[in-house]
C-alpha atoms as a PDB file:
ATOM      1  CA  UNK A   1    -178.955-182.988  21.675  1.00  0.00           C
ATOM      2  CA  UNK A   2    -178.763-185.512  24.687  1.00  0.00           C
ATOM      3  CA  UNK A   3    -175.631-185.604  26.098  1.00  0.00           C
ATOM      4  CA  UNK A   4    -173.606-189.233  26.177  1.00  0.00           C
ATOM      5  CA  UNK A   5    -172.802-189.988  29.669  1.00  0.00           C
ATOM      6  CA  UNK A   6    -169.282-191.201  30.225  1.00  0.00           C
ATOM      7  CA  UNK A   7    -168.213-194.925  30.466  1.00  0.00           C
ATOM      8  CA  UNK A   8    -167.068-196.697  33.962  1.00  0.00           C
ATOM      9  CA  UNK A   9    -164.440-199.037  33.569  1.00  0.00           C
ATOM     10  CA  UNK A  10    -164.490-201.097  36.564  1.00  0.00           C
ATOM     11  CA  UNK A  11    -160.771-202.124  37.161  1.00  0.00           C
ATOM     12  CA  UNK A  12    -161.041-204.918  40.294  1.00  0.00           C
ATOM     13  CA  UNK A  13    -157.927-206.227  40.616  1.00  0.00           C
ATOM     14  CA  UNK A  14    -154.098-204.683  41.003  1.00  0.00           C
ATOM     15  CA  UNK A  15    -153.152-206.325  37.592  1.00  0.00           C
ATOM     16  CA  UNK A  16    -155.940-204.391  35.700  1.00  0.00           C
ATOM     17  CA  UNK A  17    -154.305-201.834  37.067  1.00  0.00           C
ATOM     18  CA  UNK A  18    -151.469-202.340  35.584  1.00  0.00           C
ATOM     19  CA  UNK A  19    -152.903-203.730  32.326  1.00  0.00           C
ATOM     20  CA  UNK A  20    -154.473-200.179  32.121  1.00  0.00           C
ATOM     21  CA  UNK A  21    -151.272-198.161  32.514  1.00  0.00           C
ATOM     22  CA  UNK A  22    -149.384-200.628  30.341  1.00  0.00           C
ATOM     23  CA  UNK A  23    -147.376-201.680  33.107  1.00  0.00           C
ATOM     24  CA  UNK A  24    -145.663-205.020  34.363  1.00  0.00           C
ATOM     25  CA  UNK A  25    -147.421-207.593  36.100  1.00  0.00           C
ATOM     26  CA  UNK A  26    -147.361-206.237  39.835  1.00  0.00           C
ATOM     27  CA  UNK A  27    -144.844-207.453  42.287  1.00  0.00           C
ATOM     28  CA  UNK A  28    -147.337-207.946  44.288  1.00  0.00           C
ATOM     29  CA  UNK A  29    -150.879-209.035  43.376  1.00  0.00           C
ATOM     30  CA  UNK A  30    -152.379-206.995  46.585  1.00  0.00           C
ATOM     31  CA  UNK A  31    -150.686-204.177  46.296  1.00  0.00           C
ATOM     32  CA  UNK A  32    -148.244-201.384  44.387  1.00  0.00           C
ATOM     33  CA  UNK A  33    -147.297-197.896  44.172  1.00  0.00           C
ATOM     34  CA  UNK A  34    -147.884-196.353  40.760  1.00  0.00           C
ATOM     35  CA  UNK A  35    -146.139-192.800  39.066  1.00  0.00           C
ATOM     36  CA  UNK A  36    -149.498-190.593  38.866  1.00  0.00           C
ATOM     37  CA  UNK A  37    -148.488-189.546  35.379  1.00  0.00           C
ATOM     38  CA  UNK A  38    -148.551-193.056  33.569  1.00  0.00           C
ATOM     39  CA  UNK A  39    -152.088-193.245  34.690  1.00  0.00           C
ATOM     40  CA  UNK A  40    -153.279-190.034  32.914  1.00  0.00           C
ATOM     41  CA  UNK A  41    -150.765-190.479  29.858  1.00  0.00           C
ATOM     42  CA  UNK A  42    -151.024-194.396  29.009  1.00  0.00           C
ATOM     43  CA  UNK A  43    -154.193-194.971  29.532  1.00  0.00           C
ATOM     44  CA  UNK A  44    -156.530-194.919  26.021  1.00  0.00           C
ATOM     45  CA  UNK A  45    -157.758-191.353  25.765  1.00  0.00           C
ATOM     46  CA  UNK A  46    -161.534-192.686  24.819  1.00  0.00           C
ATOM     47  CA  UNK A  47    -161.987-193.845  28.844  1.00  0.00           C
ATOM     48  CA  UNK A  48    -164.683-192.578  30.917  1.00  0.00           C
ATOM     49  CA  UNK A  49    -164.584-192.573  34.432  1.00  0.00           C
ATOM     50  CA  UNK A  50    -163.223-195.984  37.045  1.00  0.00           C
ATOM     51  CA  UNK A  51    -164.376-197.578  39.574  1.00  0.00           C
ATOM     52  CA  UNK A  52    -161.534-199.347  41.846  1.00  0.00           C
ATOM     53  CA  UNK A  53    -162.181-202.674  43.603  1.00  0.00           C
ATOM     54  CA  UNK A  54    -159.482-201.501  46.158  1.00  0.00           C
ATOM     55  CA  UNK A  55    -158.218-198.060  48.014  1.00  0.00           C
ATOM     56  CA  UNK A  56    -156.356-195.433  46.297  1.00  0.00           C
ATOM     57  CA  UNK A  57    -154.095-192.961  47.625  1.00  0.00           C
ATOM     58  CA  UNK A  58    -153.001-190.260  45.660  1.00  0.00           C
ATOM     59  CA  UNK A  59    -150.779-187.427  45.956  1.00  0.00           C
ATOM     60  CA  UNK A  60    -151.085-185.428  42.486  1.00  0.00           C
ATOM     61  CA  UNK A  61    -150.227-182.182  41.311  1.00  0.00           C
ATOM     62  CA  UNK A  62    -152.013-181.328  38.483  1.00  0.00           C
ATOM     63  CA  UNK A  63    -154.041-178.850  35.989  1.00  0.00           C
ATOM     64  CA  UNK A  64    -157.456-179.172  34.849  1.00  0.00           C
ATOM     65  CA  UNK A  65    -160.366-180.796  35.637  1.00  0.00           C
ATOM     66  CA  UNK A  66    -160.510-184.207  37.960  1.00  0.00           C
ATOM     67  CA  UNK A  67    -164.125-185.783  37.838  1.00  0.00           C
ATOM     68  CA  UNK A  68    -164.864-187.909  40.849  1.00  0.00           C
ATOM     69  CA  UNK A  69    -168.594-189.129  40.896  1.00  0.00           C
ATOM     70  CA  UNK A  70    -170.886-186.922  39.637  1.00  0.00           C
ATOM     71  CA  UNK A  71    -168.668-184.182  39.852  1.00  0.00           C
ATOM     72  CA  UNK A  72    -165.884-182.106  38.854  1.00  0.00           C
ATOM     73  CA  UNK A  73    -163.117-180.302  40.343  1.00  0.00           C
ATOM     74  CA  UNK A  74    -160.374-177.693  38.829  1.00  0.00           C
ATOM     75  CA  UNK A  75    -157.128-177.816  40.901  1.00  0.00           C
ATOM     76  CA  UNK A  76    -153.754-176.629  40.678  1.00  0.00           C
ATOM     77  CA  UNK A  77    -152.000-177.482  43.647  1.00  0.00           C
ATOM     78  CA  UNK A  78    -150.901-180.565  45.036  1.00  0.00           C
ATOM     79  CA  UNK A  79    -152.912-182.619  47.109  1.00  0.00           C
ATOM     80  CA  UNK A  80    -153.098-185.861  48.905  1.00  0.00           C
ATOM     81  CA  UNK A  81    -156.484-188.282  48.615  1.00  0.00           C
ATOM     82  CA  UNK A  82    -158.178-191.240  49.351  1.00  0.00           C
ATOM     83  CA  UNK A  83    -160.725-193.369  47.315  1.00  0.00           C
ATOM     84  CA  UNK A  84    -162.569-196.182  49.314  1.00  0.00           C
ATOM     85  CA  UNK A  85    -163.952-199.551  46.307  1.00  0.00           C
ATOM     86  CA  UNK A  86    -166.090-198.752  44.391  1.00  0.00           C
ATOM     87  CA  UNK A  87    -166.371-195.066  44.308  1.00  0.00           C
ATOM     88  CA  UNK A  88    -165.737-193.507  41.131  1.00  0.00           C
ATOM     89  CA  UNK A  89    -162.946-191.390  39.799  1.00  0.00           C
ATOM     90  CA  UNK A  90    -161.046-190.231  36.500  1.00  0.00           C
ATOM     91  CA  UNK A  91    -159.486-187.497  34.715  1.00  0.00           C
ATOM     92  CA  UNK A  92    -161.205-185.605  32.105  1.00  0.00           C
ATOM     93  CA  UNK A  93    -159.329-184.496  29.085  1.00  0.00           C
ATOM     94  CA  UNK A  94    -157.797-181.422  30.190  1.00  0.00           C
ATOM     95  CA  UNK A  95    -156.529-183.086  32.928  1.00  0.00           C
ATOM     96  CA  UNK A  96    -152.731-182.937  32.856  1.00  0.00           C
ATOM     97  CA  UNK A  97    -150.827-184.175  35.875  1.00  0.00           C
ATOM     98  CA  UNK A  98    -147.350-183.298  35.873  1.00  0.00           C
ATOM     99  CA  UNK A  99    -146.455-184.820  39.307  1.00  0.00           C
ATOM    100  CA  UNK A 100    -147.207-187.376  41.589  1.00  0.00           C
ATOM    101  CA  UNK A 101    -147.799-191.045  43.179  1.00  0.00           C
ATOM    102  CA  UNK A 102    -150.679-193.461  43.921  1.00  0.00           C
ATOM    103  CA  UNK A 103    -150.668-196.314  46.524  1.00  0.00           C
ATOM    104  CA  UNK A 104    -153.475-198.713  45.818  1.00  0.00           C
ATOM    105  CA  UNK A 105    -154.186-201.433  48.349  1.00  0.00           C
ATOM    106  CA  UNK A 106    -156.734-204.550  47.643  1.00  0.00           C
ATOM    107  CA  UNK A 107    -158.748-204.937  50.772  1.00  0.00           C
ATOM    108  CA  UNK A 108    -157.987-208.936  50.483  1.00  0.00           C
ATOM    109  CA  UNK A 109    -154.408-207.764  51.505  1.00  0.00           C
ATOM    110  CA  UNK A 110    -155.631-206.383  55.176  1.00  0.00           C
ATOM    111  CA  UNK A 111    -158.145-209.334  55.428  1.00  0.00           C
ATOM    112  CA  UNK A 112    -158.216-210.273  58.916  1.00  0.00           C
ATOM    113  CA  UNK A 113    -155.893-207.758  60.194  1.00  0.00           C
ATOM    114  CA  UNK A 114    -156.696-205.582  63.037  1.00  0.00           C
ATOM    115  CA  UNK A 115    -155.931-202.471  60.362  1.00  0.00           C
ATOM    116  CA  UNK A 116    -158.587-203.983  58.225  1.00  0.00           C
ATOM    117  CA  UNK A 117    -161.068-204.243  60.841  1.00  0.00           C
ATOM    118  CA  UNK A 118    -160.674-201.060  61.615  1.00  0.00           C
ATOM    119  CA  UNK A 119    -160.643-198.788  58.239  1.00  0.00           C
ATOM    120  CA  UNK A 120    -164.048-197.597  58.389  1.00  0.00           C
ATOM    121  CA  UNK A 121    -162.320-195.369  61.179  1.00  0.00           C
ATOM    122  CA  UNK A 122    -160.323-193.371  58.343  1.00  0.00           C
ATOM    123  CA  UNK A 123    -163.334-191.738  57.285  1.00  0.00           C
ATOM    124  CA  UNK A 124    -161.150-189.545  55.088  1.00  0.00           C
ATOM    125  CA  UNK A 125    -161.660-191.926  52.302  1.00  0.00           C
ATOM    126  CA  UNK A 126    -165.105-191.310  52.304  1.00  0.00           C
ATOM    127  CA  UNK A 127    -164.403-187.191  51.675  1.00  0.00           C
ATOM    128  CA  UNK A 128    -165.244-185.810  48.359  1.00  0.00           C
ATOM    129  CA  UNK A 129    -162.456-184.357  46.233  1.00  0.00           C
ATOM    130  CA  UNK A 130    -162.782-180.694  47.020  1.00  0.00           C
ATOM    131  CA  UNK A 131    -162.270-181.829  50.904  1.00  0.00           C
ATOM    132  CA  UNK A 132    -158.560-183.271  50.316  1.00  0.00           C
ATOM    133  CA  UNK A 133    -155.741-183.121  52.784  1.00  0.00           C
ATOM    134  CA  UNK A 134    -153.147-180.684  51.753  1.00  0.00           C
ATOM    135  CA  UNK A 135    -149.950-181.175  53.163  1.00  0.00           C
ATOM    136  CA  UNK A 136    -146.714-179.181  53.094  1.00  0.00           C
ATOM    137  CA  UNK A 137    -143.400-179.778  52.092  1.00  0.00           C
ATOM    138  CA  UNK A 138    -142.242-181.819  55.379  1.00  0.00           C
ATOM    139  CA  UNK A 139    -145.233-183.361  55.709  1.00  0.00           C
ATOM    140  CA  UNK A 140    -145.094-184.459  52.047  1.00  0.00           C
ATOM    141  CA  UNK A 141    -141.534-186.261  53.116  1.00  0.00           C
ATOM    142  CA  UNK A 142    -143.134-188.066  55.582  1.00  0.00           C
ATOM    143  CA  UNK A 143    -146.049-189.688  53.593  1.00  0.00           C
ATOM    144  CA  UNK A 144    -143.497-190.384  50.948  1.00  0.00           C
ATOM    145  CA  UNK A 145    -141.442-192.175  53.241  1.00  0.00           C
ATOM    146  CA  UNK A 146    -143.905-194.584  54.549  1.00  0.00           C
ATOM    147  CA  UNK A 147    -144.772-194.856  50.811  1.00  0.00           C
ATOM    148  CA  UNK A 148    -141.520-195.814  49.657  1.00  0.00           C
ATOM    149  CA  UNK A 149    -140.612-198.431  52.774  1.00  0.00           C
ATOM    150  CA  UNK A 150    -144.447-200.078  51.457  1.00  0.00           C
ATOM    151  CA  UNK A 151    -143.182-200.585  47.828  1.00  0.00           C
ATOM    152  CA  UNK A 152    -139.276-201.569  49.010  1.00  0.00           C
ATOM    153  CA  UNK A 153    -141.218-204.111  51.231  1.00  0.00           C
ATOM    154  CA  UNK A 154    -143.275-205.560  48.847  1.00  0.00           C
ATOM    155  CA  UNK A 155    -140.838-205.300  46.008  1.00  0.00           C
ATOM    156  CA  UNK A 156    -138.357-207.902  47.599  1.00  0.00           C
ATOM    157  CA  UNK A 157    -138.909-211.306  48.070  1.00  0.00           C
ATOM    158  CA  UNK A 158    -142.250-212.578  49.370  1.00  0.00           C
ATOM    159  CA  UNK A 159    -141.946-214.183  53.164  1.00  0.00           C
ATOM    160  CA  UNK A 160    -143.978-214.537  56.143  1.00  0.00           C
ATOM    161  CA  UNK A 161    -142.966-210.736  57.163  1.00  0.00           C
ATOM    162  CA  UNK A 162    -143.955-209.493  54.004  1.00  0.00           C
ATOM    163  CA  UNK A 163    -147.920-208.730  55.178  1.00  0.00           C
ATOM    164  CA  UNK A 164    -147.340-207.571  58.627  1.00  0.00           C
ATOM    165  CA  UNK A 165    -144.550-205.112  57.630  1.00  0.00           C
ATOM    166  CA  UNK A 166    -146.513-204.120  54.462  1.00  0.00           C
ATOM    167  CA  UNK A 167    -149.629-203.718  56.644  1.00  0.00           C
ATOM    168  CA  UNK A 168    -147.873-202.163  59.813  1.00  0.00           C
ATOM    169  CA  UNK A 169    -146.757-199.037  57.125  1.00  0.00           C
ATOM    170  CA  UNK A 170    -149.904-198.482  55.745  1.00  0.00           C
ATOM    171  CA  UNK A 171    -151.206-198.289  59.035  1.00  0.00           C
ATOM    172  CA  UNK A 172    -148.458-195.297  60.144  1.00  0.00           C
ATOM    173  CA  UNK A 173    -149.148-193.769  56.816  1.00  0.00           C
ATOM    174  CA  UNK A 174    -152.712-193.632  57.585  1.00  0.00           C
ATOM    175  CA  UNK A 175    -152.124-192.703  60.978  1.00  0.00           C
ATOM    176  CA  UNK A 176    -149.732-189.756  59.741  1.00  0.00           C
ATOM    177  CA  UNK A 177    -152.541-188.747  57.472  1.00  0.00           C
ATOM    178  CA  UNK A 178    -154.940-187.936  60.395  1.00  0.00           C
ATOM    179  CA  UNK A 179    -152.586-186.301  61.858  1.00  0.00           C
ATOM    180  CA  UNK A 180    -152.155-184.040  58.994  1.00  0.00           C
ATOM    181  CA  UNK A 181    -156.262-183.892  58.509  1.00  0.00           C
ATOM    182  CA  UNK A 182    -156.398-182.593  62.309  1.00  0.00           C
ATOM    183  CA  UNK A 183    -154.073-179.821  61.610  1.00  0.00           C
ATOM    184  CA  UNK A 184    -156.300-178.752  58.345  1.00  0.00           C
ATOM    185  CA  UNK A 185    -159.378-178.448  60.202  1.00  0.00           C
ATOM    186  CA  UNK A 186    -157.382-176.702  62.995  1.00  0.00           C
ATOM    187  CA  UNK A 187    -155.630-173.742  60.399  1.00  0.00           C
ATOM    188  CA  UNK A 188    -159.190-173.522  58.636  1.00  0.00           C
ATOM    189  CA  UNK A 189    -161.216-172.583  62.017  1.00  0.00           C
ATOM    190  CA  UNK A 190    -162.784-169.207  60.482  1.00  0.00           C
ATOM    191  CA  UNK A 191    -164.157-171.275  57.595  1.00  0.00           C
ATOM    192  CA  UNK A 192    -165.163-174.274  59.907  1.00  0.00           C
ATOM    193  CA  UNK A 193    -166.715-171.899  62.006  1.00  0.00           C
ATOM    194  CA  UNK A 194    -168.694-170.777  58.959  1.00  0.00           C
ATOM    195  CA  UNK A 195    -169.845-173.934  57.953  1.00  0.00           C
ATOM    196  CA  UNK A 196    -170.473-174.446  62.197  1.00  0.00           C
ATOM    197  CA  UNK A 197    -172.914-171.834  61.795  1.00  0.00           C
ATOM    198  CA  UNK A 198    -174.604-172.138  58.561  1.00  0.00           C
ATOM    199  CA  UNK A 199    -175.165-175.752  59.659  1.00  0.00           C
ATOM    200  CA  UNK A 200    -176.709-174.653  62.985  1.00  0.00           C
ATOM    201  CA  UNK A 201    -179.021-172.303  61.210  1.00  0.00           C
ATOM    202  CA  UNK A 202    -180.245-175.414  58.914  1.00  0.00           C
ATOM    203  CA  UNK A 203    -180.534-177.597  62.004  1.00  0.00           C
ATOM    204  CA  UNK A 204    -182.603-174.917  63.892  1.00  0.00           C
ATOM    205  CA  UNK A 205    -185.084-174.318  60.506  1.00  0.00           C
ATOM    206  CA  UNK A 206    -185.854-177.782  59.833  1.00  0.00           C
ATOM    207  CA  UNK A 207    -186.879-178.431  63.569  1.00  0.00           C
ATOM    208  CA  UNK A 208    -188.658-174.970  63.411  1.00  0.00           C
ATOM    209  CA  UNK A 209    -190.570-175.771  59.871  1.00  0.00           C
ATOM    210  CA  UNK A 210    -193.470-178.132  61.559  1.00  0.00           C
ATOM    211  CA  UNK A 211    -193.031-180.557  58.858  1.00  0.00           C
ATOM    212  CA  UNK A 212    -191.853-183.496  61.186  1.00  0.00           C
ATOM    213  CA  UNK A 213    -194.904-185.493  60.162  1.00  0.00           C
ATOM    214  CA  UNK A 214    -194.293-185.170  56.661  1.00  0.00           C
ATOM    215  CA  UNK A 215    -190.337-185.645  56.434  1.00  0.00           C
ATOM    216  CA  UNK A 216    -189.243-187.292  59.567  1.00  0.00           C
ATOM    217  CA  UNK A 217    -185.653-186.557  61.150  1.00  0.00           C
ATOM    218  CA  UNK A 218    -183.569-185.319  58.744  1.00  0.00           C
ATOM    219  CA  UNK A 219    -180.657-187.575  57.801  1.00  0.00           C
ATOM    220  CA  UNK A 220    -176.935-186.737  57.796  1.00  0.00           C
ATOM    221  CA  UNK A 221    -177.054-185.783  53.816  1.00  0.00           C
ATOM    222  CA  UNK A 222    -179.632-183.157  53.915  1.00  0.00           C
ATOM    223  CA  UNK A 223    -177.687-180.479  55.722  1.00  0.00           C
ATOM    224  CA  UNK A 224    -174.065-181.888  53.619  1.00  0.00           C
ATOM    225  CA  UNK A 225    -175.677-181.956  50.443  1.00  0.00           C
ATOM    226  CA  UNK A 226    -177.107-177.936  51.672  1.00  0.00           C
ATOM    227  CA  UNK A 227    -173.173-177.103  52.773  1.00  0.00           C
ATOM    228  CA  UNK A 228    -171.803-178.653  49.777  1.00  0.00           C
ATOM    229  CA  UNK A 229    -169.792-180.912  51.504  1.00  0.00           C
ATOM    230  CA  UNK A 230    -169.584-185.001  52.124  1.00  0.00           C
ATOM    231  CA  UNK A 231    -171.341-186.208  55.154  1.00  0.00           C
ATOM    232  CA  UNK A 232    -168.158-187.847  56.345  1.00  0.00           C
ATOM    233  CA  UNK A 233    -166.523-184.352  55.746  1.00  0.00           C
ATOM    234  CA  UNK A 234    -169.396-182.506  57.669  1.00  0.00           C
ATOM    235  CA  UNK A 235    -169.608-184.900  60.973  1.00  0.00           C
ATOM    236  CA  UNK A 236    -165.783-185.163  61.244  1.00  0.00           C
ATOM    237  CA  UNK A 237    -165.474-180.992  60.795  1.00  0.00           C
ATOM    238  CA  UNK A 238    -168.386-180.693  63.316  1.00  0.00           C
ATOM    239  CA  UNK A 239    -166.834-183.223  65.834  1.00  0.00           C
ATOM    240  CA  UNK A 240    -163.004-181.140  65.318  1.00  0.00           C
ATOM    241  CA  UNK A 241    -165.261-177.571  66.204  1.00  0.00           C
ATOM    242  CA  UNK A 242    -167.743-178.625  68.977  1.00  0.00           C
ATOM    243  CA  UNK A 243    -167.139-182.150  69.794  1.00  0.00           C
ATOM    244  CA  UNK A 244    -170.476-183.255  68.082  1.00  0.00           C
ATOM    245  CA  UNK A 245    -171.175-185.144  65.331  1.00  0.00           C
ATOM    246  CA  UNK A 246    -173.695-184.344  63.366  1.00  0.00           C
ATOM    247  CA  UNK A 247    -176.112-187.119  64.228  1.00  0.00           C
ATOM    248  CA  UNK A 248    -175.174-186.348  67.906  1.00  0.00           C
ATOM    249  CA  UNK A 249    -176.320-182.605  67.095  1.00  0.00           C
ATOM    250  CA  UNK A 250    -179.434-183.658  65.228  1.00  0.00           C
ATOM    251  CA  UNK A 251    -180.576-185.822  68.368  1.00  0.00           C
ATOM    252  CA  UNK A 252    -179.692-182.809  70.652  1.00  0.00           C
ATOM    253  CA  UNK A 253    -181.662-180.470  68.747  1.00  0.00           C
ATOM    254  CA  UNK A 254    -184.845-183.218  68.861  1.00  0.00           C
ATOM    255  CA  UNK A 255    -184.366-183.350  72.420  1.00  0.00           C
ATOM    256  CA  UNK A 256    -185.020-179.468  73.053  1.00  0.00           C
ATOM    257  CA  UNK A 257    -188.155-179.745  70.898  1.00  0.00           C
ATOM    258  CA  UNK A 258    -189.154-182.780  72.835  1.00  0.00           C
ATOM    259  CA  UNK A 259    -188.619-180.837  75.527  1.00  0.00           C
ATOM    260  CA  UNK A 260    -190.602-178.225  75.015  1.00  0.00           C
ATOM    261  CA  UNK A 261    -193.720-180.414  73.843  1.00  0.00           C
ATOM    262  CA  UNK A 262    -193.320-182.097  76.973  1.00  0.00           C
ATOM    263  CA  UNK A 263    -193.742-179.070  78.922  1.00  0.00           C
ATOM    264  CA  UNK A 264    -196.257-177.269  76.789  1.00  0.00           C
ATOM    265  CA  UNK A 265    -198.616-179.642  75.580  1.00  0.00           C
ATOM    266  CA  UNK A 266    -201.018-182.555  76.713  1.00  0.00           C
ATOM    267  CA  UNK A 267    -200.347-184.867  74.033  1.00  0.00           C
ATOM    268  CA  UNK A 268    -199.644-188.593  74.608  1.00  0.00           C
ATOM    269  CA  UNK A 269    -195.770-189.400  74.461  1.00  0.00           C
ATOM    270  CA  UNK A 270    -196.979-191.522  71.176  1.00  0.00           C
ATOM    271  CA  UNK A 271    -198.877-188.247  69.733  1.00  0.00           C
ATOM    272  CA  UNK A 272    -195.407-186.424  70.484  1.00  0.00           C
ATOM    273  CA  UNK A 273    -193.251-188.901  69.098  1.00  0.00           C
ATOM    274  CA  UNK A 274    -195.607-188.378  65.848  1.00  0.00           C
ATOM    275  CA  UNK A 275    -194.902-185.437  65.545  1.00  0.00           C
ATOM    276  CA  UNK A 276    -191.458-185.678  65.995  1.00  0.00           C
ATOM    277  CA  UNK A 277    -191.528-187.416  62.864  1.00  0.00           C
ATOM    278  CA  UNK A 278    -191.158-190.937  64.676  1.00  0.00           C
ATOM    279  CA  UNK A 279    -193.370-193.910  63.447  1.00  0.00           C
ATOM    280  CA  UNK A 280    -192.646-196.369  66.554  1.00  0.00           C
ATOM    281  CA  UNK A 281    -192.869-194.279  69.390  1.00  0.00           C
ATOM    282  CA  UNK A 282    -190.302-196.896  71.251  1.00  0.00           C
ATOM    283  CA  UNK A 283    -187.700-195.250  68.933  1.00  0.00           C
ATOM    284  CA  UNK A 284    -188.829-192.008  70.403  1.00  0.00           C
ATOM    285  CA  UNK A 285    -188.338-192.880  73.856  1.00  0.00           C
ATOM    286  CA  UNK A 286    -185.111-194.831  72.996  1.00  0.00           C
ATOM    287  CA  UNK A 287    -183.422-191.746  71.816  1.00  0.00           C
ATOM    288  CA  UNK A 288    -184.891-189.226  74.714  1.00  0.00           C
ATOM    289  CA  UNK A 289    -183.888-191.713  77.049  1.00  0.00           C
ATOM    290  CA  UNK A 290    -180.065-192.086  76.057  1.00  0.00           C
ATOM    291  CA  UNK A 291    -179.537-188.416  75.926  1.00  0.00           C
ATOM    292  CA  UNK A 292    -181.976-187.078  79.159  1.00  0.00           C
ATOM    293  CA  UNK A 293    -181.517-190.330  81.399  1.00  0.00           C
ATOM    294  CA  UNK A 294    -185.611-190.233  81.847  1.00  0.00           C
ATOM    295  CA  UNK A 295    -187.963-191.566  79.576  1.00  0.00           C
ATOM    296  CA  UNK A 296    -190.448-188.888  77.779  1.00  0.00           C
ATOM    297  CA  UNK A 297    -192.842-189.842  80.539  1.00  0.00           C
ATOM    298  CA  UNK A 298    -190.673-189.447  83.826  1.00  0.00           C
ATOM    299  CA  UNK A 299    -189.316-185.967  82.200  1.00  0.00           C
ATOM    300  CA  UNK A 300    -192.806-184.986  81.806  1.00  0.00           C
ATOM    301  CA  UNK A 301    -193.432-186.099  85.674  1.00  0.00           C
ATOM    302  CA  UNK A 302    -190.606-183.507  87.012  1.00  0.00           C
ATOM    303  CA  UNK A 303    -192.507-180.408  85.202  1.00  0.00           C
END
């Protein structure tokens, strides 16, 4: 029997939202701070999965599973995450949360801000589920403090502070939370180191392989998709072990076999960079270039 794949609602705006929950009309259209467990108990118990229009921060603790993409995850502790538009997320349900907030912010609302311009920096809303920030009980007090000074704010009346004090919060509890993310990786360093190692293994087998010509440089997701892990999740951990990320260590590693084609064969520098999986040698040399300070040809020179 084929099995019926779940329903996205796409919910775009804050009032949706609210419409969803069976809530009032938001306070403000941009932006508000929602109790975790009206989410999973009003809405209609036939939904599938959502897709959000805005960001979504969430501190839930909760039993069962939580599906976010393709996925699903069983927790039972609390944890804080973050949901960039349109990625996909619900509750399946056995889902039962029994505690918890969620701050969702419309990306009209940090329009030509300097936060907004620089969000993509957070790259903790592009983790996967399994990779959320757990924070203890002080550091819990602190998120829910910026949390609650965002909804006081925007629950009194509207003036022309309102955005810049609105925005100048979520920007402290955003800055708080990588804080808080830096500490994780820190107090996991015999797992990182694991994953440090597993990756480097990978890295050094795909160079190793000879199939260059066939699959080119591999890209970020083939070694997080092999760790189990999001490619956000994977460069940021790398960067936090060795100071690399993993595009930097995936040049580095093309380098050395450069390197050693340079010294040990006679092919062209366009032959090389063919093998090296490159179709426009110039790309080749670009890369070589940036990391040696010589072009393929000048390194060759010096040997």
């Amino acid at each position: 029997m084929k099995r019926t794949a779940q329903p996205i609602i796409n919910i775009e705006s804050i009032s949706e939202l609210h419409d969803l929950v069976k809530r009032p009309r938001p306070r403000h259209p941009l932006i508000s701070v929602v109790n975790h467990t009206e989410f999973y108990t009003e809405r209609p118990e036939e939904d599938g999965l959502y897709r959000f229009g805005f960001y979504a921060i969430s501190c839930k603790k909760f039993e069962g599973l939580l599906h976010y993409g393709k996925s699903h995850y069983d927790f039972r502790e609390g944890s804080l995450m973050f949901t960039a538009p349109g990625q996909v997320l619900g509750g399946g349900p056995s889902c039962k949360v029994y505690e918890g907030w969620a701050l969702f912010i419309h990306p009209d609302l940090l329009h030509g801000t300097a936060l907004g311009k620089k969000m993509h920096q957070y790259s903790f809303f592009q983790y996967e589920v399994n990779e959320a920030l757990h924070i203890s009980e002080e550091e819990d007090k602190i998120v829910k403090d910026c949390v609650d000074k965002i909804a006081r704010e925007y629950t009194q009346t509207i003036d022309k502070h309102t955005q810049a004090l609105i925005v100048s919060n979520i920007e402290l509890l955003l800055n708080y939370c990588n804080r808080f993310y830096d500490r994780q990786f820190y107090t996991r360093a015999k797992v990182n180191s694991d994953v440090v190692q597993r990756f480097e293994t990978l890295l050094k087998d795909y160079f190793g392989q000879g199939t260059l010509i066939e699959a080119g440089l591999p890209p970020v997701t083939y070694f997080s998709s092999k760790l189990n892990l999001s490619p956000n999740y994977l460069s940021d951990l790398l960067q936090k072990s060795t100071g690399k990320s993993t595009v930097e260590h995936i040049h580095l590693e093309l380098i050395e076999k450069a390197k050693s084609l340079l010294w040990g064969s006679e092919g062209s520098i366009s032959e090389i960079a063919y093998e090296l999986g490159f179709e426009h040698p110039s790309h080749f040399t670009k890369i070589f270039k940036a990391k040696t300070g010589k072009s393929p040809s000048e390194y060759r020179n010096l040997n």
